[in-house]
C-alpha atoms as a PDB file:
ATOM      1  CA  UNK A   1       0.000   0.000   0.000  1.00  0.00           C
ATOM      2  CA  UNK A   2       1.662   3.152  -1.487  1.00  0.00           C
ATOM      3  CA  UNK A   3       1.590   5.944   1.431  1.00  0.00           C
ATOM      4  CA  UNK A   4       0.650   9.731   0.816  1.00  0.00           C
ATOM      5  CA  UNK A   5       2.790  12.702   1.609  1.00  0.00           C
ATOM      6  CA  UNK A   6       2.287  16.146   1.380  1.00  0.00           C
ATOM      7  CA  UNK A   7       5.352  18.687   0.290  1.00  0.00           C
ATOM      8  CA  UNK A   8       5.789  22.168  -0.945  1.00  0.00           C
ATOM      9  CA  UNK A   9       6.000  23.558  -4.101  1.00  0.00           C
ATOM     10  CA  UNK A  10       7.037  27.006  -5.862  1.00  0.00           C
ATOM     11  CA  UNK A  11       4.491  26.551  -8.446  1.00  0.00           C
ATOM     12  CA  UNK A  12       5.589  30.060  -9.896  1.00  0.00           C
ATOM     13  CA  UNK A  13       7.893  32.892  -8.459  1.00  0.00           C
ATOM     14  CA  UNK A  14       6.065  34.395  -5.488  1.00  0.00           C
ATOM     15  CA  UNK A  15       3.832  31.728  -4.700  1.00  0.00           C
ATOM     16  CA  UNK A  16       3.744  28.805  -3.100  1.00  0.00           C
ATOM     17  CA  UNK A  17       1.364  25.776  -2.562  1.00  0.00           C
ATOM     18  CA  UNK A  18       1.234  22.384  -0.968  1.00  0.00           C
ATOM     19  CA  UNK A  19       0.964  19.549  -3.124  1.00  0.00           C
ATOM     20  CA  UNK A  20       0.185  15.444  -2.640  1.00  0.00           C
ATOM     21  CA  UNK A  21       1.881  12.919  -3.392  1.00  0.00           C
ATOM     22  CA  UNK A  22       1.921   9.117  -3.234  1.00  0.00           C
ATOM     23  CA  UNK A  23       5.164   7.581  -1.867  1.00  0.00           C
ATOM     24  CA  UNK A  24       6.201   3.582  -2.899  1.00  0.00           C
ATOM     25  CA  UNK A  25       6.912   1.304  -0.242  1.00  0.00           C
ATOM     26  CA  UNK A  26      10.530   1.457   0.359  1.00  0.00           C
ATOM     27  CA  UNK A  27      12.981  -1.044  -1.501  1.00  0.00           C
ATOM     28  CA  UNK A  28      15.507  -2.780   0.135  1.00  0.00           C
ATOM     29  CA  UNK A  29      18.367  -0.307   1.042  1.00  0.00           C
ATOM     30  CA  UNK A  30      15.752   2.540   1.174  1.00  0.00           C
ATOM     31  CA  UNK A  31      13.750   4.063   4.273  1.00  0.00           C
ATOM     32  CA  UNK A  32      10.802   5.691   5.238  1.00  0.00           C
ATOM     33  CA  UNK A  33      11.047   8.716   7.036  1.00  0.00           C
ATOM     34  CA  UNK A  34       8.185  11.328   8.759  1.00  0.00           C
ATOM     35  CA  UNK A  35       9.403  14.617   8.898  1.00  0.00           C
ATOM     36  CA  UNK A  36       9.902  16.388  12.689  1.00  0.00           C
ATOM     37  CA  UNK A  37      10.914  19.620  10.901  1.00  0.00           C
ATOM     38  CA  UNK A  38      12.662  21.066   8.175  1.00  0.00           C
ATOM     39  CA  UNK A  39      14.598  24.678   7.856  1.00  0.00           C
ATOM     40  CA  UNK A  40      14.336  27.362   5.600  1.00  0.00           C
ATOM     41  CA  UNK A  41      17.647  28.605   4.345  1.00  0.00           C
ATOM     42  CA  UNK A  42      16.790  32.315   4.280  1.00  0.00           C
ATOM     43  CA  UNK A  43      19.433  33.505   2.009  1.00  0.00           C
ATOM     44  CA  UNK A  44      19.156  30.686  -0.936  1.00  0.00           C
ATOM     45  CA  UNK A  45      15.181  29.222  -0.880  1.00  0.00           C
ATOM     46  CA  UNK A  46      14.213  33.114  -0.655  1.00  0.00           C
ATOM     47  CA  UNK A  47      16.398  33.572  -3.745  1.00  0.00           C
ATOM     48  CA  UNK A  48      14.871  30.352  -5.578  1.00  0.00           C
ATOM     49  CA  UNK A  49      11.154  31.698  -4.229  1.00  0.00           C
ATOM     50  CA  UNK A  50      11.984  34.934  -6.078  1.00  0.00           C
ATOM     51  CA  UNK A  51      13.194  33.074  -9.081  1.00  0.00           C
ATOM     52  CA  UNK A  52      16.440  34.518  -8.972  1.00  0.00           C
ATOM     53  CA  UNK A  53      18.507  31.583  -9.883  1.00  0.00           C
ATOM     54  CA  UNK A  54      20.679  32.342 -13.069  1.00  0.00           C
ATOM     55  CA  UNK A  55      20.043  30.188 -15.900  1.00  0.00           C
ATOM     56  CA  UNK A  56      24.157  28.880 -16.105  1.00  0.00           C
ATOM     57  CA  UNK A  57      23.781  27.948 -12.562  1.00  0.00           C
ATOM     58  CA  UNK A  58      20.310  25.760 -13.244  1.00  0.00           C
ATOM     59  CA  UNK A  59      22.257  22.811 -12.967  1.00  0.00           C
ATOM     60  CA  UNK A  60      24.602  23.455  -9.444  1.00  0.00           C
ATOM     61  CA  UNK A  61      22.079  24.926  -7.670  1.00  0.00           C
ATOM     62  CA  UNK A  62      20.125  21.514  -7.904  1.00  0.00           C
ATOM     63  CA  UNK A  63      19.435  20.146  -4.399  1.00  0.00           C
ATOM     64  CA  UNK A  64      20.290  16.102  -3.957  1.00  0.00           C
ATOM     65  CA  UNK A  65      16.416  15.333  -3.898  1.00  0.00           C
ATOM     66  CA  UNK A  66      14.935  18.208  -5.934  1.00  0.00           C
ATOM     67  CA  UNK A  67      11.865  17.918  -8.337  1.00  0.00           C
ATOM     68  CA  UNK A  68      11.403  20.529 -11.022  1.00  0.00           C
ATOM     69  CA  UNK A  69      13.392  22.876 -12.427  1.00  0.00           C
ATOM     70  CA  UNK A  70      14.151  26.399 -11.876  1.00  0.00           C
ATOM     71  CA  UNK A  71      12.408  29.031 -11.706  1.00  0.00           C
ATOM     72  CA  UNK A  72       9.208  26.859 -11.370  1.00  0.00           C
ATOM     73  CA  UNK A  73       7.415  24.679 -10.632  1.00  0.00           C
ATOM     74  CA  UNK A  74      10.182  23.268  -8.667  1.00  0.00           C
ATOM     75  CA  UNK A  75      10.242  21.389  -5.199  1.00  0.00           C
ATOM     76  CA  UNK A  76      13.665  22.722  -3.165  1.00  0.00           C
ATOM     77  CA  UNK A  77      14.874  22.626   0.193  1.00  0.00           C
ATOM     78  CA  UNK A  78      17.843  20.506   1.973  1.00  0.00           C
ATOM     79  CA  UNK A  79      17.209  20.970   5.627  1.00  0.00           C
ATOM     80  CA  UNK A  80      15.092  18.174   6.904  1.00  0.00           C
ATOM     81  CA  UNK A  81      15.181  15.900  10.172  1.00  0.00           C
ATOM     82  CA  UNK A  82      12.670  13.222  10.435  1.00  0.00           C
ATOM     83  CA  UNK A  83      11.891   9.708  12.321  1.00  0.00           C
ATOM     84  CA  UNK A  84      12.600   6.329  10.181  1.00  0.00           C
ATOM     85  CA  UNK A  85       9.282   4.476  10.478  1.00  0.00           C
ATOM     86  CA  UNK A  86      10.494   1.658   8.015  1.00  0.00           C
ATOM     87  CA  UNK A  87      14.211   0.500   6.668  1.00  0.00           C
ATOM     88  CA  UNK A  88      16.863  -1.425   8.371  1.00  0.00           C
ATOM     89  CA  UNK A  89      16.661  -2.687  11.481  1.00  0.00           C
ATOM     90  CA  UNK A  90      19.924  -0.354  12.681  1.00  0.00           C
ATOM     91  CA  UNK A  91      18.023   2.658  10.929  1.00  0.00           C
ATOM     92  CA  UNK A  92      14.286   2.507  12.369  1.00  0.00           C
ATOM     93  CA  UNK A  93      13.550   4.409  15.076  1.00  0.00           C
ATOM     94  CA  UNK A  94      16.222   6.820  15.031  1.00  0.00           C
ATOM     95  CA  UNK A  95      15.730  10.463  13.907  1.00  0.00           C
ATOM     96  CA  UNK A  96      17.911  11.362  11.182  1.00  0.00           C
ATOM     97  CA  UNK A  97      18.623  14.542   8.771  1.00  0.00           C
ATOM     98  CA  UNK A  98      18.540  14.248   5.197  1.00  0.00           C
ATOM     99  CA  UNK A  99      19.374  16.920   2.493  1.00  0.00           C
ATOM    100  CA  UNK A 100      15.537  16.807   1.635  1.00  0.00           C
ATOM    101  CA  UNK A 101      12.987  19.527   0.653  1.00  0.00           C
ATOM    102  CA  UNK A 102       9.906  20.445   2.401  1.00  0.00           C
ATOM    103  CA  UNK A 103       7.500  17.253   2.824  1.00  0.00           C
ATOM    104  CA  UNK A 104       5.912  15.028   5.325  1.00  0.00           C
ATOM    105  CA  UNK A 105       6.999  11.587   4.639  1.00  0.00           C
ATOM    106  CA  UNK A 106       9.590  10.900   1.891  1.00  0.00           C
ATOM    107  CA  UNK A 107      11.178   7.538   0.577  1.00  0.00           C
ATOM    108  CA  UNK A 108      15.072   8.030   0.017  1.00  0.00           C
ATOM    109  CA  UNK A 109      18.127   5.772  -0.083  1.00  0.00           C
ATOM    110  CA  UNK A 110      19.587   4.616   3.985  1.00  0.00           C
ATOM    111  CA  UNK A 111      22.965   6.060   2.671  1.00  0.00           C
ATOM    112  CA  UNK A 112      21.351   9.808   1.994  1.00  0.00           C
ATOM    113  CA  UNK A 113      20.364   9.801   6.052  1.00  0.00           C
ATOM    114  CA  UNK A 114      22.707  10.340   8.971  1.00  0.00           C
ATOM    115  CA  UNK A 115      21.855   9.270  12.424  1.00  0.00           C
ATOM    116  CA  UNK A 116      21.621  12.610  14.644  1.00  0.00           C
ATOM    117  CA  UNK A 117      23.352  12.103  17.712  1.00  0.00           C
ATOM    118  CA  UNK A 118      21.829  11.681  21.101  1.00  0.00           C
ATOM    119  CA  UNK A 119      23.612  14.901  22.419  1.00  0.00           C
ATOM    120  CA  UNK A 120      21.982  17.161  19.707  1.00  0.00           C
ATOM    121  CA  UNK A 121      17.727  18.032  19.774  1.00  0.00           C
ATOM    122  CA  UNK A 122      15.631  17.024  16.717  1.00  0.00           C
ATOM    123  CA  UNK A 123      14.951  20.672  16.345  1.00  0.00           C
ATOM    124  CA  UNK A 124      17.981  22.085  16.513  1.00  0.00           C
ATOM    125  CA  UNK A 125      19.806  19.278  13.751  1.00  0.00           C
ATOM    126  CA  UNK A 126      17.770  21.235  11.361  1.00  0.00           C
ATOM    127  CA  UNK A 127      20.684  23.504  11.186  1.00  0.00           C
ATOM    128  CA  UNK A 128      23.333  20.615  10.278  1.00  0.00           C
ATOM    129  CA  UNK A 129      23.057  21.724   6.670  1.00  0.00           C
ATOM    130  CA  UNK A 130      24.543  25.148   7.285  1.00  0.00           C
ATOM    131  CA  UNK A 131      26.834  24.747  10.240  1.00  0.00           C
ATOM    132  CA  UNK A 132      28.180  22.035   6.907  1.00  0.00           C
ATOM    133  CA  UNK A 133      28.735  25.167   4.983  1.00  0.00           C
ATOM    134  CA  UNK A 134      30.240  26.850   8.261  1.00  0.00           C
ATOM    135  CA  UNK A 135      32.963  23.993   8.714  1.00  0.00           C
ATOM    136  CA  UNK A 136      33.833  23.769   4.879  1.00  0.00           C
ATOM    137  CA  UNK A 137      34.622  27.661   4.801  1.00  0.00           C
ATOM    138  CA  UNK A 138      36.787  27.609   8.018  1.00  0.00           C
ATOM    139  CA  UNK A 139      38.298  24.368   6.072  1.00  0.00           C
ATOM    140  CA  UNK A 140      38.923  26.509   3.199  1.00  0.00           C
ATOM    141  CA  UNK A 141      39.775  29.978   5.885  1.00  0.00           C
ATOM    142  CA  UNK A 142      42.287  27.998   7.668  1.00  0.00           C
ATOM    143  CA  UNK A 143      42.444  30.397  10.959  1.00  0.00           C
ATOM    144  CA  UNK A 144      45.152  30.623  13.262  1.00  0.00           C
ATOM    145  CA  UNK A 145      45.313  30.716  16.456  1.00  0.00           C
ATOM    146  CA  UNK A 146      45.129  34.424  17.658  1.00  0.00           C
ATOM    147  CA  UNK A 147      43.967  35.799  14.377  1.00  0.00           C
ATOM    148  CA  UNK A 148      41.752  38.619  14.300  1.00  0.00           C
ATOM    149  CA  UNK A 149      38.646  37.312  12.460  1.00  0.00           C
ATOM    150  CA  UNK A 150      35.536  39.556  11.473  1.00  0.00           C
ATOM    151  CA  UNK A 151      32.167  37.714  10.075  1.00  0.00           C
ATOM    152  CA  UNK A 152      30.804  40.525   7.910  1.00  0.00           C
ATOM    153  CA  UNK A 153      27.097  39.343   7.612  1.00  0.00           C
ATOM    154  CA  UNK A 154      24.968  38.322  10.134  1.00  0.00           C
ATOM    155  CA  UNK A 155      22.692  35.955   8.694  1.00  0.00           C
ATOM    156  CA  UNK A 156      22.490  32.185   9.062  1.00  0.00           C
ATOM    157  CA  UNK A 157      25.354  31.160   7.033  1.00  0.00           C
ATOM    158  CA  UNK A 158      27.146  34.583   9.019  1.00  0.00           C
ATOM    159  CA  UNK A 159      26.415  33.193  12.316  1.00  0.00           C
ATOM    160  CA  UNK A 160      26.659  29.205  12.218  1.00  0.00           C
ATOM    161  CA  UNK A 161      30.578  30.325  11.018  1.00  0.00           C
ATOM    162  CA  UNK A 162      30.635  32.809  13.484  1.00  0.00           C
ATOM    163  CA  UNK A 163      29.759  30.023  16.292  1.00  0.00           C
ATOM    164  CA  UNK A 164      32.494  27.867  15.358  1.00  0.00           C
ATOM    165  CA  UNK A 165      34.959  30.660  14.877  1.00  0.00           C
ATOM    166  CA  UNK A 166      34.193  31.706  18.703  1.00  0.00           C
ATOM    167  CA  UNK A 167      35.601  28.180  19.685  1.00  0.00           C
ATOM    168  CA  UNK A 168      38.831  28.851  18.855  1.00  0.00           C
ATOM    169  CA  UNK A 169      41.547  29.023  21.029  1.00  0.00           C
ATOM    170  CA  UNK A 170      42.913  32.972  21.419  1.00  0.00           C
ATOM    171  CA  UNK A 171      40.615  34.104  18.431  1.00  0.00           C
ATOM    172  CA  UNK A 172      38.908  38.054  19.214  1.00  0.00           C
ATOM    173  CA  UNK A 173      35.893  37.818  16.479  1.00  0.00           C
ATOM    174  CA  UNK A 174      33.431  40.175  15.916  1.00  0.00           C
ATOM    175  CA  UNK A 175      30.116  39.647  13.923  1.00  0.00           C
ATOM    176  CA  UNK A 176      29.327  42.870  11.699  1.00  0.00           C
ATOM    177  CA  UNK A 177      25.890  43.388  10.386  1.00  0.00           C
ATOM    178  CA  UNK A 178      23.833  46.353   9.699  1.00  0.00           C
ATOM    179  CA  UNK A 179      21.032  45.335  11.688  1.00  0.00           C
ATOM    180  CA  UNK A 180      20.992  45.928  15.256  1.00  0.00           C
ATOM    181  CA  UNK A 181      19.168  43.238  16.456  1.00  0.00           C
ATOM    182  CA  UNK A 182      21.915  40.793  15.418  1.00  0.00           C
ATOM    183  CA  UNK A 183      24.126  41.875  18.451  1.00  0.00           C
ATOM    184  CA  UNK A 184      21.425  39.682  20.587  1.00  0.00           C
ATOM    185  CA  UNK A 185      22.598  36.509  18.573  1.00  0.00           C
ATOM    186  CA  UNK A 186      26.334  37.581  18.723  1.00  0.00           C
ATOM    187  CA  UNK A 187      26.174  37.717  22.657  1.00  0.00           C
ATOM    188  CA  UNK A 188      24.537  34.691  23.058  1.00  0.00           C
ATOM    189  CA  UNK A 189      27.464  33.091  20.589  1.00  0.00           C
ATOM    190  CA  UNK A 190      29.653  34.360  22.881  1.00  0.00           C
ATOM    191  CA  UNK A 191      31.726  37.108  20.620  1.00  0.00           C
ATOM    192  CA  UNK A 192      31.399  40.512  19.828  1.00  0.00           C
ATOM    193  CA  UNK A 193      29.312  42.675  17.762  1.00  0.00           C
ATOM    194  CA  UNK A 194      29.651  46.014  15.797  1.00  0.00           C
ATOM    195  CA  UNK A 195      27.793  48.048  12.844  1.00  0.00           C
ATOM    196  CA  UNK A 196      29.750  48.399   9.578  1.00  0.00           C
ATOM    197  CA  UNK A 197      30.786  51.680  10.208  1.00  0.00           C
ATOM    198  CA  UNK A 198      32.169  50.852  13.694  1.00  0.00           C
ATOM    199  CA  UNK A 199      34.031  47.683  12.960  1.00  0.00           C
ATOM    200  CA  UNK A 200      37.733  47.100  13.675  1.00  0.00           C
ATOM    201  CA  UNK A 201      39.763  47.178  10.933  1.00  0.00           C
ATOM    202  CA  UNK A 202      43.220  45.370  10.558  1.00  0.00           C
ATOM    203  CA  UNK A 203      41.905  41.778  10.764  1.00  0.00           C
ATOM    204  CA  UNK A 204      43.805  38.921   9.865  1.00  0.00           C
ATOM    205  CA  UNK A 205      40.917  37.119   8.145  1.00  0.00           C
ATOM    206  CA  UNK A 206      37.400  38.480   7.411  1.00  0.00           C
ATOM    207  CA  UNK A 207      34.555  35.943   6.283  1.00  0.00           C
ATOM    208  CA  UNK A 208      31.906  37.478   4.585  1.00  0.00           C
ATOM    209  CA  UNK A 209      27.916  36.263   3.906  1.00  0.00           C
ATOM    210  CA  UNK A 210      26.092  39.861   3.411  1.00  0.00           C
ATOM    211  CA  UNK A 211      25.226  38.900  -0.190  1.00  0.00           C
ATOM    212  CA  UNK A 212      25.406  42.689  -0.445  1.00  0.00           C
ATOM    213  CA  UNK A 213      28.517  44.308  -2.697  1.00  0.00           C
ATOM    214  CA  UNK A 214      28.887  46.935   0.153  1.00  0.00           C
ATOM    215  CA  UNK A 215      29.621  44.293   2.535  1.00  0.00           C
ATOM    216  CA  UNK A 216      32.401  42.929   0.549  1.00  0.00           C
ATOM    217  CA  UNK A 217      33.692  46.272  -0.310  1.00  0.00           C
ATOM    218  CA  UNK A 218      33.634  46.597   3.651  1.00  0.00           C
ATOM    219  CA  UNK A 219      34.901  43.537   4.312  1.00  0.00           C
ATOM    220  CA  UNK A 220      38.507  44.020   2.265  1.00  0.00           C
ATOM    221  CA  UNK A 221      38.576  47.947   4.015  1.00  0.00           C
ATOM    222  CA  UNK A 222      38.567  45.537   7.373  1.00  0.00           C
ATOM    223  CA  UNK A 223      41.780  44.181   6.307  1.00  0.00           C
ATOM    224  CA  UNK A 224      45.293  43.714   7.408  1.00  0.00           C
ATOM    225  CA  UNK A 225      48.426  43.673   4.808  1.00  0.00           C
ATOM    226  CA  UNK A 226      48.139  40.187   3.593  1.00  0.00           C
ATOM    227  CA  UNK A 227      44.925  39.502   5.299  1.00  0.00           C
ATOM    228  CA  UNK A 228      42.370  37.370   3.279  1.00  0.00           C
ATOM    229  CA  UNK A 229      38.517  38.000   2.702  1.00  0.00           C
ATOM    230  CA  UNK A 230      36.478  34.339   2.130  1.00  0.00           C
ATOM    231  CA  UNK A 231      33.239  35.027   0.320  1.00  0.00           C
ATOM    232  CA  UNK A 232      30.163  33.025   1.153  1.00  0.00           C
ATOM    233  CA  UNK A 233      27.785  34.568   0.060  1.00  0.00           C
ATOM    234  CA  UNK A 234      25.621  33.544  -3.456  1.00  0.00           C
ATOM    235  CA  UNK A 235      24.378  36.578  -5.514  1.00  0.00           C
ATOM    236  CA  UNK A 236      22.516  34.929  -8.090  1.00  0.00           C
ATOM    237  CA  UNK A 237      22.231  36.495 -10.792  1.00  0.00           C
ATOM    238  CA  UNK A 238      23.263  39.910  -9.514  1.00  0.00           C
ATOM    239  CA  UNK A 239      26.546  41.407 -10.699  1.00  0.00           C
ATOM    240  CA  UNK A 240      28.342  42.875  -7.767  1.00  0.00           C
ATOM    241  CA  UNK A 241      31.618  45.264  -8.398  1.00  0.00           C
ATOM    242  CA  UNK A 242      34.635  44.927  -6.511  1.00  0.00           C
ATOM    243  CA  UNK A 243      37.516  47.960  -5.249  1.00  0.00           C
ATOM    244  CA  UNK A 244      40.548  46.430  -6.887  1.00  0.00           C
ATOM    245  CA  UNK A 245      42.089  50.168  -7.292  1.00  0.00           C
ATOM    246  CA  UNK A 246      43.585  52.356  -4.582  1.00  0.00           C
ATOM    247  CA  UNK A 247      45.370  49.961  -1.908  1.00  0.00           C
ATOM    248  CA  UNK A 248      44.274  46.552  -3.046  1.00  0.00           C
ATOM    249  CA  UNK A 249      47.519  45.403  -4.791  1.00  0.00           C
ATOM    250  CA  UNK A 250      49.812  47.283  -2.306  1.00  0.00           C
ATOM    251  CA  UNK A 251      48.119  45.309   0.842  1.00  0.00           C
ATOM    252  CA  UNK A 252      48.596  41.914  -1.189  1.00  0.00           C
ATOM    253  CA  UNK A 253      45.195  40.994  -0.213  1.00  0.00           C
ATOM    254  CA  UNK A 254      43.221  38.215  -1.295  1.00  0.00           C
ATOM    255  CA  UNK A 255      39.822  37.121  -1.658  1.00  0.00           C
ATOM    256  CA  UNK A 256      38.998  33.466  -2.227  1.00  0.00           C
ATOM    257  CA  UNK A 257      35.702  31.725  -2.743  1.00  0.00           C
ATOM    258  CA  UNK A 258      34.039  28.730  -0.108  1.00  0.00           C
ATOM    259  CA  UNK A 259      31.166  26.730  -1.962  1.00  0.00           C
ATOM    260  CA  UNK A 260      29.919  23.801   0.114  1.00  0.00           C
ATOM    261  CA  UNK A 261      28.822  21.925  -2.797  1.00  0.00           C
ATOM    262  CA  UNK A 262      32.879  21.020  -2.955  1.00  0.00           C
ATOM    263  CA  UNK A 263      34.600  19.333  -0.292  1.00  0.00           C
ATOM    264  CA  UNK A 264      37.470  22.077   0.530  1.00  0.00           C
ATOM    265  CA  UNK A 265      41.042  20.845  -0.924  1.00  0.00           C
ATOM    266  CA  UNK A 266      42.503  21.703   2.447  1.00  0.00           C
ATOM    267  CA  UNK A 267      40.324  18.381   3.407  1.00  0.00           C
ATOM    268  CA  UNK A 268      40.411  16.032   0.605  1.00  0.00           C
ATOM    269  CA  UNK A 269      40.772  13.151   2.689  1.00  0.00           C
ATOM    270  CA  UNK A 270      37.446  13.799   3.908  1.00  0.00           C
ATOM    271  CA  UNK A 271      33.975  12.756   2.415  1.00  0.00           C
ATOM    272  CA  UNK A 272      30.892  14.683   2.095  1.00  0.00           C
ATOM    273  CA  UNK A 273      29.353  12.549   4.573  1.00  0.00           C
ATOM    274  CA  UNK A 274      32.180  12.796   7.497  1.00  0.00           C
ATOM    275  CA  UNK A 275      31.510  16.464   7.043  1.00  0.00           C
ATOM    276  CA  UNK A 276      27.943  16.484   7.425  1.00  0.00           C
ATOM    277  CA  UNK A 277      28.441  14.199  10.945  1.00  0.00           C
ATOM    278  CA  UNK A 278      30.753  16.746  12.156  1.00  0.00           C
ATOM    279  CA  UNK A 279      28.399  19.370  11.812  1.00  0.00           C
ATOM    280  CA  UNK A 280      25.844  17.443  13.943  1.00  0.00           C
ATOM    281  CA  UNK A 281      28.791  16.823  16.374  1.00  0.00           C
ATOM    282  CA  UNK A 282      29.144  20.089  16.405  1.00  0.00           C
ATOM    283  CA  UNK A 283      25.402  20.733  16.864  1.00  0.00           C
ATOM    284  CA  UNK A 284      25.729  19.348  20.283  1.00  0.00           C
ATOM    285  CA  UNK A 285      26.181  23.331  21.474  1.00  0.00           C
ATOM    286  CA  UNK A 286      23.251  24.687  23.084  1.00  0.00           C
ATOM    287  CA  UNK A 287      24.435  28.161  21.682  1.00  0.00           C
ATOM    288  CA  UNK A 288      23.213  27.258  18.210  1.00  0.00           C
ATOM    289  CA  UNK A 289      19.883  27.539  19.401  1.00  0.00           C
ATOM    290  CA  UNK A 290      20.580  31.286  18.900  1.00  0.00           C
ATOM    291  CA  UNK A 291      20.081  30.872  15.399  1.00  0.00           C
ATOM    292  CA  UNK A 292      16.878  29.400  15.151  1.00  0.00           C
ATOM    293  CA  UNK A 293      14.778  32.792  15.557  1.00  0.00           C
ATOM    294  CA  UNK A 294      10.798  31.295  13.868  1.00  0.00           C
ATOM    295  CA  UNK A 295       8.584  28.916  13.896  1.00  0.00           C
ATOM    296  CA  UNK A 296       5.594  27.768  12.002  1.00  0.00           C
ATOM    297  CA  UNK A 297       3.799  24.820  11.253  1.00  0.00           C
ATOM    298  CA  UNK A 298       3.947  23.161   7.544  1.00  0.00           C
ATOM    299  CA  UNK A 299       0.762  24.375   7.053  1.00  0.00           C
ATOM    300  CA  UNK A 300       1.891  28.028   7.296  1.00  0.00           C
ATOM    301  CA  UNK A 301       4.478  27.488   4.694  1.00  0.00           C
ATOM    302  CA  UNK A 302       2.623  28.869   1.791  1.00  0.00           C
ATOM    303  CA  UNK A 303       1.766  32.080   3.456  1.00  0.00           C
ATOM    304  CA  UNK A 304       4.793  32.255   5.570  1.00  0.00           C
ATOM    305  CA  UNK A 305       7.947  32.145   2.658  1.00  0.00           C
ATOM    306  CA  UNK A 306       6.762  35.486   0.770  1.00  0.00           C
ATOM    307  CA  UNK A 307       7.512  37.360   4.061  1.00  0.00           C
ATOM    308  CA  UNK A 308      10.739  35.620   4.713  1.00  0.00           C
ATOM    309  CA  UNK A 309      11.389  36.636   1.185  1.00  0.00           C
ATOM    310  CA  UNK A 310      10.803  40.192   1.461  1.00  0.00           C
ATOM    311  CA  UNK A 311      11.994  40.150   5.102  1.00  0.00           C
ATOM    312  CA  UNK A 312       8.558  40.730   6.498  1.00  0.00           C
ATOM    313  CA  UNK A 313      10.096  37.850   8.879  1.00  0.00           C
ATOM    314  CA  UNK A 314      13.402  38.632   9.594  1.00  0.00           C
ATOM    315  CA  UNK A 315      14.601  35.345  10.454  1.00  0.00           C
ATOM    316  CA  UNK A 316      17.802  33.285  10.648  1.00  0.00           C
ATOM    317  CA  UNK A 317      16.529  29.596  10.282  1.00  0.00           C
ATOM    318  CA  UNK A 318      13.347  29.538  10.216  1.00  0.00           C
ATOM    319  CA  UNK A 319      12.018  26.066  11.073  1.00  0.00           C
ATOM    320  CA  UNK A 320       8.971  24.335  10.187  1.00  0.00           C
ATOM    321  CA  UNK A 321       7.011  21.572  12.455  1.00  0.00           C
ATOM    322  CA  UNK A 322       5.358  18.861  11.208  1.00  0.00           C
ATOM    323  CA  UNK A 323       2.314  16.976  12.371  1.00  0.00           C
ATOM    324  CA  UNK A 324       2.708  14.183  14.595  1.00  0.00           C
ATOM    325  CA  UNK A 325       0.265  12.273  12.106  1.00  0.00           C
ATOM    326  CA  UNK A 326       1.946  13.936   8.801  1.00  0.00           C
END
């Protein structure tokens, strides 16, 4: 007997809907897993809502269990942690996260879920996916200890590096974001905050996720001689212009790219999936709680993504609870 499951869609840019589907009975190899919640990842499902993925990057900007293409109609998401209800023995029971889009139930391969650990909450493993992204930039960043280290961007890419960074031994960092009401999420991370215009400049290493070209422009002024700016964010299809005059070539700075979708070259002896379990190690921290700053129920989701898209809601992670009887 085929089971029913209900997901959402962007049936056309702006507008959502929820949409049924019937799911097979899982193959050998395969599980069945009920959703607890899933995440919104503010700064790339508002930019697929909007339909603002660029046409060359149709094809890397597909998540692992996507259906559709861009811009619509198009099923997208990859932050999901749900109960197994059928699969291997080893497997059922146990609440795992899977790089899955928005749905109740959903059939996938046993090798596409890892087992969160017993140390980290079901609703806080929805942020595995981006504290991922956090430990493959500071992978590709390679801080010292003792460097001075500014995250320019405060958002949810900005702050899961930003709570990692603040574990370091000796490391001053301060999170920079035009918004005020980001210096409640720095304290609670444990490391400074400032406004652009009052940031500290001569830092060893500045990561930035504004997605804005005035961060960036800010973030290389933040600089040291030498120092390094890693750029997280994704623009899209925006052009963004860069200050390579005046003291860019006389500072020798640099400014490299981090894309999680590649395991970082500093780690090639690592897999995608010994990544991903750090990041729920790493999860374990009751600070990260910080960056979970909504709720609403899967219901809500159609009306609830246009304001996180036009920052109506001006969340981090937003997370999304499931039924108990999805």
């Amino acid at each position: 007997m085929n089971h029913i499951a209900r997901a959402f869609w962007l049936s056309r840019p702006g507008l959502g809907e929820i949409r049924t589907a019937d799911l097979p009975e899982p193959a050998e190899g395969e599980v069945l897993v009920r959703s607890l919640y899933s995440g919104v990842s503010r700064g790339t499902e508002t930019l697929v809502f909007r339909g603002g993925v660029p046409r060359s990057q149709h094809a890397a900007m597909r998540a692992p269990f996507q259906e559709g293409d861009f811009p619509a109609p198009v099923k997208y998401g990859y932050l999901n942690v749900g109960v197994v209800e059928e699969g291997p023995a080893e497997l059922t029971g146990r609440t795992v996260f899977c790089l899955y889009p928005h749905q109740t139930r959903y059939v996938v391969p046993a090798a596409a879920v890892t087992v969160v650990p017993d140390t980290v909450p079901a609703g806080r493993a929805v942020l595995a996916g981006t504290v991922e992204t956090a430990v493959n930039a500071l992978w590709d960043a390679a801080p010292l200890v003792g460097d001075r280290i500014t995250v320019v961007g405060g958002g949810m890419v900005g702050c899961s590096v930003t709570a990692l960074l603040a574990r370091f031994p000796g490391v001053r960092v301060q999170l920079v974001d035009a918004d005020p009401g980001r210096a409640e999420v720095a304290e609670a991370l444990g490391v400074d905050f400032a406004a652009p215009a009052d940031a500290l400049s001569g830092r060893d290493l500045v990561v930035h996720a504004s997605a804005t070209e005035q961060g960036l422009a800010r973030a290389m002024e933040l600089l040291a001689p030498e120092g390094t700016v890693v750029e997280l964010s994704w623009y899209g299809d925006r052009t963004v212009g860069l200050p390579l005059g005046e003291a860019f070539h006389s500072r020798r700075l640099t400014i490299r790219s981090s894309q999680v979708g590649t395991v970082s070259p500093a780690r090639a002896n690592r897999s995608y999936a010994d990544r991903l379990a750090l990041a729920l190690d790493l999860l374990a921290d009751p600070a990260l709680d910080a960056l979970i700053t909504g709720e609403s129920t899967f219901e809500e989701l159609p009306r609830v993504m246009p304001k996180l898209a036009c920052g109506e809601i001006p969340a981090l992670c937003h997370r999304v609870r499931y039924p108990e009887t999805a």
